[in-house]
PDB file of N, CA and C in Angstrom:
ATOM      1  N   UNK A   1     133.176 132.030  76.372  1.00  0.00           N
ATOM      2  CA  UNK A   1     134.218 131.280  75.701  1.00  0.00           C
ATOM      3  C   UNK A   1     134.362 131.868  74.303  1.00  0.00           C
ATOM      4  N   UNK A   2     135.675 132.497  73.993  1.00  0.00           N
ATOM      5  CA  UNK A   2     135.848 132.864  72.660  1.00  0.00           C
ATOM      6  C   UNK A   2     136.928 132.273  71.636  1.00  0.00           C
ATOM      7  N   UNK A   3     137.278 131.615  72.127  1.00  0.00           N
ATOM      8  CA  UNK A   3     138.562 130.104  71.263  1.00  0.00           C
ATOM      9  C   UNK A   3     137.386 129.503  70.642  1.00  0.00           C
ATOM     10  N   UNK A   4     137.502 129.737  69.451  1.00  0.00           N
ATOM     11  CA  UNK A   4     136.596 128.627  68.706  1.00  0.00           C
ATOM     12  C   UNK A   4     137.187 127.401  68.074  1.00  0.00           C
ATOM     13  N   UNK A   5     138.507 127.378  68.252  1.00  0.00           N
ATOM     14  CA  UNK A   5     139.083 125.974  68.613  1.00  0.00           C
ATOM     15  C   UNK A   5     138.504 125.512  69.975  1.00  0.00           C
ATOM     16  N   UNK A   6     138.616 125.539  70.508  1.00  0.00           N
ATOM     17  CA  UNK A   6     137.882 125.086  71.806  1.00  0.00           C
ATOM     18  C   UNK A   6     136.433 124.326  71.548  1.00  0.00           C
ATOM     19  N   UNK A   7     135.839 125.551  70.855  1.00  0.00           N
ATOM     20  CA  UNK A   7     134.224 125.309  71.199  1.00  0.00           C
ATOM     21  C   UNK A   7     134.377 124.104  69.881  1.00  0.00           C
ATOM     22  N   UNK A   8     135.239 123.949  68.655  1.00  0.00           N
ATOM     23  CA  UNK A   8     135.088 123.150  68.059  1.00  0.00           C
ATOM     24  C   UNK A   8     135.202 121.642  68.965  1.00  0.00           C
ATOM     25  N   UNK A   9     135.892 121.792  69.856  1.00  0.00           N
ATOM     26  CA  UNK A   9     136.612 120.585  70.351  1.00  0.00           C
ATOM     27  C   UNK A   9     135.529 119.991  71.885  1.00  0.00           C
ATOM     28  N   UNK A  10     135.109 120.697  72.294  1.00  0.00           N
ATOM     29  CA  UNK A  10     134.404 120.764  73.368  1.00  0.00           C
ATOM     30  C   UNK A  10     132.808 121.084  72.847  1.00  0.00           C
ATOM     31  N   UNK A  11     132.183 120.322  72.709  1.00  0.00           N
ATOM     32  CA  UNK A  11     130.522 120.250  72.135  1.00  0.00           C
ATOM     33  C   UNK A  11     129.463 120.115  72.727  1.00  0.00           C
ATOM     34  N   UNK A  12     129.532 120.139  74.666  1.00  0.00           N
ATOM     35  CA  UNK A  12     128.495 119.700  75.206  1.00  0.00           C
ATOM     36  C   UNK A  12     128.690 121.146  76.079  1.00  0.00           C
ATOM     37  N   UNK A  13     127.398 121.408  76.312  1.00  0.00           N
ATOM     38  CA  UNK A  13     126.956 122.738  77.155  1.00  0.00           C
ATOM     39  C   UNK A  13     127.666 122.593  78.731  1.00  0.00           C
ATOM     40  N   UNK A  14     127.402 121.724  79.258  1.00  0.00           N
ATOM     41  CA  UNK A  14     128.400 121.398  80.584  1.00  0.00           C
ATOM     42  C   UNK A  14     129.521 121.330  80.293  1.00  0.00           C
ATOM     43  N   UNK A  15     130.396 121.136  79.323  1.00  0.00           N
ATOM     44  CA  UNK A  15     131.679 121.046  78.716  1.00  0.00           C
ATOM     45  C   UNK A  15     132.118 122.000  78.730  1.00  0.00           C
ATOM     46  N   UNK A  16     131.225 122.899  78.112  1.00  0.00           N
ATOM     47  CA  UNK A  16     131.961 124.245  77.600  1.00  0.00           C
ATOM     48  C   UNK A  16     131.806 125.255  78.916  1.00  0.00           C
ATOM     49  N   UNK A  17     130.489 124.894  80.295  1.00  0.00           N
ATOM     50  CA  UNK A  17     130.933 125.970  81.162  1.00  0.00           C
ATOM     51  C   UNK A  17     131.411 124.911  82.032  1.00  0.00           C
ATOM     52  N   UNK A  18     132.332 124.359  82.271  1.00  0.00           N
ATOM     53  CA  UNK A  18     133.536 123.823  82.994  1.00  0.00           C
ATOM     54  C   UNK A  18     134.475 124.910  82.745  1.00  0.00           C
ATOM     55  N   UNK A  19     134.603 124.571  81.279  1.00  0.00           N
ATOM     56  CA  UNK A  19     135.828 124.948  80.638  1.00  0.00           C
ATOM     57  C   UNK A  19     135.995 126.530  81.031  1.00  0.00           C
ATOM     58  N   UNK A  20     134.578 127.272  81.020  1.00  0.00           N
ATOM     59  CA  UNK A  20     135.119 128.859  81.563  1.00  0.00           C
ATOM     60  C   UNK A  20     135.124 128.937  83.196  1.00  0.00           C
ATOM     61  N   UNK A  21     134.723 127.809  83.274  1.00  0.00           N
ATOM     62  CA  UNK A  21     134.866 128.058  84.992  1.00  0.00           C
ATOM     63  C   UNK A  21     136.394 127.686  85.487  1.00  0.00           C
ATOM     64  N   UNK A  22     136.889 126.726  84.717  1.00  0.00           N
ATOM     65  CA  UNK A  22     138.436 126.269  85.249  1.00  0.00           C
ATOM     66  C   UNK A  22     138.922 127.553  84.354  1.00  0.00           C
ATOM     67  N   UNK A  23     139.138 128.015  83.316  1.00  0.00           N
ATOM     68  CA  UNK A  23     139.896 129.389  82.665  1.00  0.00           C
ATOM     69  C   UNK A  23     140.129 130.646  83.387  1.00  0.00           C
ATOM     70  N   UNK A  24     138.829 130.462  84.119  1.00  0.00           N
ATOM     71  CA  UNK A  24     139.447 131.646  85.029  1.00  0.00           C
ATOM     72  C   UNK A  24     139.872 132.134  86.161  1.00  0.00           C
ATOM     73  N   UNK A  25     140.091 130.067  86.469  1.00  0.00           N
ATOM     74  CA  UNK A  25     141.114 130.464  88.099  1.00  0.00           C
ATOM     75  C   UNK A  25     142.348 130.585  87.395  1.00  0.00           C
ATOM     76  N   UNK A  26     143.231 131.560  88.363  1.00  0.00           N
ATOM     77  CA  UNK A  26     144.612 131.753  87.875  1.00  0.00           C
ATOM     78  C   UNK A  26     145.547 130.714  88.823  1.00  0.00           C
ATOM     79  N   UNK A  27     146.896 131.019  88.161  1.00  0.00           N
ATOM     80  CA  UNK A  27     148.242 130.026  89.046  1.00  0.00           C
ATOM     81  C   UNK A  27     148.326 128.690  88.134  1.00  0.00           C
ATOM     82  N   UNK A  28     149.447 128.539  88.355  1.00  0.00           N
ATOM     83  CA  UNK A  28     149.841 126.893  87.668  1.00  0.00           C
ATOM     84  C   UNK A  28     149.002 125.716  87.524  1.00  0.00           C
ATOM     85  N   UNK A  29     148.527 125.378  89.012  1.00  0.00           N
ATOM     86  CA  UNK A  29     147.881 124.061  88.884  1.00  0.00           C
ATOM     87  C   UNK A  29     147.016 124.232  88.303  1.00  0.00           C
ATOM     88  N   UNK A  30     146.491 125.346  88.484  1.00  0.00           N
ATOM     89  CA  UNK A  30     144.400 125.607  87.786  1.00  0.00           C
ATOM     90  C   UNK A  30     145.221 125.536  86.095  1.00  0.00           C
ATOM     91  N   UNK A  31     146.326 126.030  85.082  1.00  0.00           N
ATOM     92  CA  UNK A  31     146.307 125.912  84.207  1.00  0.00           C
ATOM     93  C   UNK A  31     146.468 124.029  83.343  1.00  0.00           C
ATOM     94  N   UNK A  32     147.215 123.712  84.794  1.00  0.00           N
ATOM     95  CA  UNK A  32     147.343 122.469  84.628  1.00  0.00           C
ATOM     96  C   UNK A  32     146.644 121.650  84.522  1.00  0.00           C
ATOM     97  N   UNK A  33     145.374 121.700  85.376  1.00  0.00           N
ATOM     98  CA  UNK A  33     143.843 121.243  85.505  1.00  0.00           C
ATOM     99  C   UNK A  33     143.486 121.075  84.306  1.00  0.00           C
ATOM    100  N   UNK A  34     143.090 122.869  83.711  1.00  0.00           N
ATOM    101  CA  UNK A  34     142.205 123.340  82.639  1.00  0.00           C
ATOM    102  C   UNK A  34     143.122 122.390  81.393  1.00  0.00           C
ATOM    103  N   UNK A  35     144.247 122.335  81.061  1.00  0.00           N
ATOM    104  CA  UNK A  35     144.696 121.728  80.062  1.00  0.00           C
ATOM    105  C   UNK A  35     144.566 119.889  79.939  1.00  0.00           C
ATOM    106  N   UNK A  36     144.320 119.393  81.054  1.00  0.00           N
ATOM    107  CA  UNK A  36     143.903 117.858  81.281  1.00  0.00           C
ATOM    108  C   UNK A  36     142.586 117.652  81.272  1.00  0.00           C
ATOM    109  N   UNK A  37     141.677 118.886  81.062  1.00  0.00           N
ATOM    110  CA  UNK A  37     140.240 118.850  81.544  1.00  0.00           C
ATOM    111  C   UNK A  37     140.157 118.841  79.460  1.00  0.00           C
ATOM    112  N   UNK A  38     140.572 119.592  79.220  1.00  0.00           N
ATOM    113  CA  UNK A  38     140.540 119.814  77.591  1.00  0.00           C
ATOM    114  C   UNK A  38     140.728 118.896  77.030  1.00  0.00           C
ATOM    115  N   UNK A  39     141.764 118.140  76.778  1.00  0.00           N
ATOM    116  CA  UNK A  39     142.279 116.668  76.300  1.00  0.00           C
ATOM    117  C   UNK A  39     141.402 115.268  76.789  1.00  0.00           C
ATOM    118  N   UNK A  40     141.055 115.533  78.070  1.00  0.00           N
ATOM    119  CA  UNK A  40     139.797 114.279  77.988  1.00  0.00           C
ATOM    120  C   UNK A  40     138.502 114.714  77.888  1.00  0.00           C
ATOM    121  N   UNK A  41     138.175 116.207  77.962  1.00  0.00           N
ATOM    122  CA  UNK A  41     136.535 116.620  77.106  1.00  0.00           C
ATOM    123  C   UNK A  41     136.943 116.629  75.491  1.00  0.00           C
ATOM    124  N   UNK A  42     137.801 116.906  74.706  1.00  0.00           N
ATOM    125  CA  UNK A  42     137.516 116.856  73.480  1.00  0.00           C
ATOM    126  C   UNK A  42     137.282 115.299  73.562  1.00  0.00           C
ATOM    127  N   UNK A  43     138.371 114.410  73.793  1.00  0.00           N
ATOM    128  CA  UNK A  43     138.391 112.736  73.506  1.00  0.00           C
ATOM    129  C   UNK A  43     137.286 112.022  74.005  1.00  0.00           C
ATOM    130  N   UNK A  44     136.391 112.740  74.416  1.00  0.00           N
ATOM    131  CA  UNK A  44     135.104 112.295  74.941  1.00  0.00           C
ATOM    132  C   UNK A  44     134.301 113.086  73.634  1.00  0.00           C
ATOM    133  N   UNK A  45     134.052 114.273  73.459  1.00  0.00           N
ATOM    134  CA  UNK A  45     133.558 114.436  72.713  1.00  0.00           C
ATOM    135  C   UNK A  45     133.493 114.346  71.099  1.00  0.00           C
ATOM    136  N   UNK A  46     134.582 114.150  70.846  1.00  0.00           N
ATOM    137  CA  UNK A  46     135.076 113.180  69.290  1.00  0.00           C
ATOM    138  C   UNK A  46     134.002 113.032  68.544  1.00  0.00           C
ATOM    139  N   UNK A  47     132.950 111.920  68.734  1.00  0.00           N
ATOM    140  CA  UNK A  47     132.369 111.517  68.093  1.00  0.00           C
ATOM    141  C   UNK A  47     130.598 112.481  68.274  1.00  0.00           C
ATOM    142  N   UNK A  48     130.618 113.150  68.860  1.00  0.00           N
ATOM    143  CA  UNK A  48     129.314 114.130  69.120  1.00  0.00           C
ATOM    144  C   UNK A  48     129.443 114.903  67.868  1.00  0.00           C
ATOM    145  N   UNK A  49     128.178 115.251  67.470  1.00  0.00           N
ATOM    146  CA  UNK A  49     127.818 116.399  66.428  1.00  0.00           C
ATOM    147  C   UNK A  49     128.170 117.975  67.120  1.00  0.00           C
ATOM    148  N   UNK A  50     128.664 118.858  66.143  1.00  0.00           N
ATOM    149  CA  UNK A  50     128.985 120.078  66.987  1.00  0.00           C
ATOM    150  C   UNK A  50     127.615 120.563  66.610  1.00  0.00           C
ATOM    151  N   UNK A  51     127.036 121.034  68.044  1.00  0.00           N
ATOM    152  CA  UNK A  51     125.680 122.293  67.837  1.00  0.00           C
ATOM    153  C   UNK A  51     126.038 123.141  67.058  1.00  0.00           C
ATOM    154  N   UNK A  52     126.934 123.604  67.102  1.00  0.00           N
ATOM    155  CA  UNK A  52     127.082 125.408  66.250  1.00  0.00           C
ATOM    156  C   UNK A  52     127.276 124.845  64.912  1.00  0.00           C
ATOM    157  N   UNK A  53     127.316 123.967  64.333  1.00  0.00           N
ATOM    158  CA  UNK A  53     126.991 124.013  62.922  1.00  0.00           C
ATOM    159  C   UNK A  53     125.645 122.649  62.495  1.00  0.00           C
ATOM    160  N   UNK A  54     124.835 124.300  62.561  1.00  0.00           N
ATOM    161  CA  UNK A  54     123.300 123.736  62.113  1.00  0.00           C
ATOM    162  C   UNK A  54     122.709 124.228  60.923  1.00  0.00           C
TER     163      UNK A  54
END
């Protein structure tokens, strides 16, 4: 994962390899997926501390 918007937004280790596992099916729906999968892992993750700034 190299969007570090992303990794800001997405903070949990299962979070973040979802997120490259749905990125790299191709075609519409999989983008459609990956973009509904983003919007309720950040809004879940909201209130978590980000690891990468330690």
């Amino acid at each position: 994962m190299t969007n570090p918007w992303i990794r800001r937004r997405i903070k949990t280790e299962c979070g973040r390899a979802k997120y490259s596992e749905l990125a790299a099916q191709p075609g519409p729906l999989a983008r459609l997926r990956l973009a509904w999968f983003v919007l309720i892992a950040a809004l879940r993750d909201w209130s978590l501390p980000n690891p990468d700034q330690d």
